[in-house]
C-alpha atoms as a PDB file:
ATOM      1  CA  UNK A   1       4.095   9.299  -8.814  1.00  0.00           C
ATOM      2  CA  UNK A   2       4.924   7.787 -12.057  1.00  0.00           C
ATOM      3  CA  UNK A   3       5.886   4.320 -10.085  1.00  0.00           C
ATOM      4  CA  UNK A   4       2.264   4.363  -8.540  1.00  0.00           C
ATOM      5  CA  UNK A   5       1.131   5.469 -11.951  1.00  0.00           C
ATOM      6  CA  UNK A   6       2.612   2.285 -13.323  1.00  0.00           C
ATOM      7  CA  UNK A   7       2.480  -0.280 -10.739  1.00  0.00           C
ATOM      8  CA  UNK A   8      -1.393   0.204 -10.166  1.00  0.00           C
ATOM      9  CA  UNK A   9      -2.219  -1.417 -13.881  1.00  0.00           C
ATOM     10  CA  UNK A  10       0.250  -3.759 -13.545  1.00  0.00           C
ATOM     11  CA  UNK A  11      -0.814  -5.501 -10.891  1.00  0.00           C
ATOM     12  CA  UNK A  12      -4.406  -5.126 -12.306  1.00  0.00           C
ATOM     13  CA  UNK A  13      -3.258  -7.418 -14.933  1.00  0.00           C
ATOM     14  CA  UNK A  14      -1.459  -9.664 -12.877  1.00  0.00           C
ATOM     15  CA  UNK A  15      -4.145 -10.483 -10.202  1.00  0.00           C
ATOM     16  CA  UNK A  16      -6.240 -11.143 -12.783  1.00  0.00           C
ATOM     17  CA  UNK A  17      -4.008 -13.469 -14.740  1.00  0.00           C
ATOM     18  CA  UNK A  18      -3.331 -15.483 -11.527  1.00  0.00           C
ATOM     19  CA  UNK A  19      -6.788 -15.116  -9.761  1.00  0.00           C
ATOM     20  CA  UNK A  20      -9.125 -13.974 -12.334  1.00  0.00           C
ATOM     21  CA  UNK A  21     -10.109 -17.819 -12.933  1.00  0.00           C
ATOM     22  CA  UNK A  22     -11.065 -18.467  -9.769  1.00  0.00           C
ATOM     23  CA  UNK A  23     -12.838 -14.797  -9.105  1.00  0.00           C
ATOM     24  CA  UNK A  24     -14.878 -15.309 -12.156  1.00  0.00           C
ATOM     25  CA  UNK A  25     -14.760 -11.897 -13.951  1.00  0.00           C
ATOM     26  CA  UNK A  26     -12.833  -8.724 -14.048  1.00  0.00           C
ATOM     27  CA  UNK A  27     -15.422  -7.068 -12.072  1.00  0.00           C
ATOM     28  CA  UNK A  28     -14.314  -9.457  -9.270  1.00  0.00           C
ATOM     29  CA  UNK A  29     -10.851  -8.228  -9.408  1.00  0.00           C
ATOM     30  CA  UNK A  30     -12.275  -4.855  -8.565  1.00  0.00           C
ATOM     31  CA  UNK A  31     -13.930  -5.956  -6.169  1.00  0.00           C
ATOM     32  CA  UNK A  32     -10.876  -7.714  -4.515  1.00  0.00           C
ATOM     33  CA  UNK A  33      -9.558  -3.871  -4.824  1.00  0.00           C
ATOM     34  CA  UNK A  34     -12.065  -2.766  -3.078  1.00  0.00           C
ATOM     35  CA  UNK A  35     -12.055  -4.931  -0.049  1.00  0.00           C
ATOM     36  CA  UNK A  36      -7.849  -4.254   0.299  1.00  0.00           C
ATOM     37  CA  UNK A  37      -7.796  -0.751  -0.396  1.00  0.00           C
ATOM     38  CA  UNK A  38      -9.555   0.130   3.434  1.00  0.00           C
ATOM     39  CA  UNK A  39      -7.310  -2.865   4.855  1.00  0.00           C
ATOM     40  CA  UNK A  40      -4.894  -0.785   3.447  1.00  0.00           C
ATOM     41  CA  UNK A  41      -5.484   2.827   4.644  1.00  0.00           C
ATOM     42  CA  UNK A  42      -6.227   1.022   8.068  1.00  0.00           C
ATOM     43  CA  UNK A  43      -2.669  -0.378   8.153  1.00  0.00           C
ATOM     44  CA  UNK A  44      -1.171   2.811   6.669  1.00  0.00           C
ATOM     45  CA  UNK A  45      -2.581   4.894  10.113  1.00  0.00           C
ATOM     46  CA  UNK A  46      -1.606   2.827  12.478  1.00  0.00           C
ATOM     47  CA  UNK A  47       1.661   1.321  11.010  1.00  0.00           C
ATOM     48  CA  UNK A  48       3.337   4.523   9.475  1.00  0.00           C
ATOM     49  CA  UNK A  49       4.797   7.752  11.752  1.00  0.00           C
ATOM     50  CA  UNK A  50       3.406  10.888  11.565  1.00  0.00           C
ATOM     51  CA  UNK A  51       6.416  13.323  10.173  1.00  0.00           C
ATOM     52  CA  UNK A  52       4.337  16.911   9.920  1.00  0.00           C
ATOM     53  CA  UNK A  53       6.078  19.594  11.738  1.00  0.00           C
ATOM     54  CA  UNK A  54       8.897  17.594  12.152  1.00  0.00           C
ATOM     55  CA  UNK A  55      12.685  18.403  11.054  1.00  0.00           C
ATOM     56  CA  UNK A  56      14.416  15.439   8.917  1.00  0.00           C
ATOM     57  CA  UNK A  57      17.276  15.449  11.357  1.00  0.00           C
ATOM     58  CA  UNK A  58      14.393  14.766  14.298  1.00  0.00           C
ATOM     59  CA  UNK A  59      12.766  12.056  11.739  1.00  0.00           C
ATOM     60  CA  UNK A  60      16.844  10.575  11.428  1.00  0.00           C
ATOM     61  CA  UNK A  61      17.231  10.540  14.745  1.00  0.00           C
ATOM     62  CA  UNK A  62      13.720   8.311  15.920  1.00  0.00           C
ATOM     63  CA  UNK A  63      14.948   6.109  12.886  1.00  0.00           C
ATOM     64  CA  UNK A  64      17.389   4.990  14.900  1.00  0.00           C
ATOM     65  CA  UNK A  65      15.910   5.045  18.342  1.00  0.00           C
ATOM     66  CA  UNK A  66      13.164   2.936  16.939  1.00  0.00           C
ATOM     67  CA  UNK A  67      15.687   0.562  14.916  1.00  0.00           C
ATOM     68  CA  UNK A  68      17.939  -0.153  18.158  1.00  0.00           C
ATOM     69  CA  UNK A  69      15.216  -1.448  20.218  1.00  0.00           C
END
């Protein structure tokens, strides 16, 4: 929690360093947020496993079914 705490203002300030220019304001770089952040979840559903009910040595074990193939 304390990376995501961190890296979240971070990388405020660095997309608006490198693309604040070209956005125009601040408020644009919010923007930008908000137009990634649902790419994001979107990605997050289909790309990431569902683990709920599942033991870690069944999570280990499609690890490397999945990393075989």
């Amino acid at each position: 929690m304390w990376i995501v705490g961190f890296t979240g203002p971070l990388a405020l300030l660095v997309i608006e360093s490198v693309f604040g220019h070209s956005l125009g304001t601040v408020a644009s770089v919010f923007w930008f947020y908000a137009l990634i952040s649902p790419l994001a979840f979107i990605w997050g559903g289909k790309s990431l496993p569902e683990t709920n009910g599942r033991t870690v040595e069944e999570i280990t074990e499609w690890r490397r079914r999945t990393e075989r193939s």
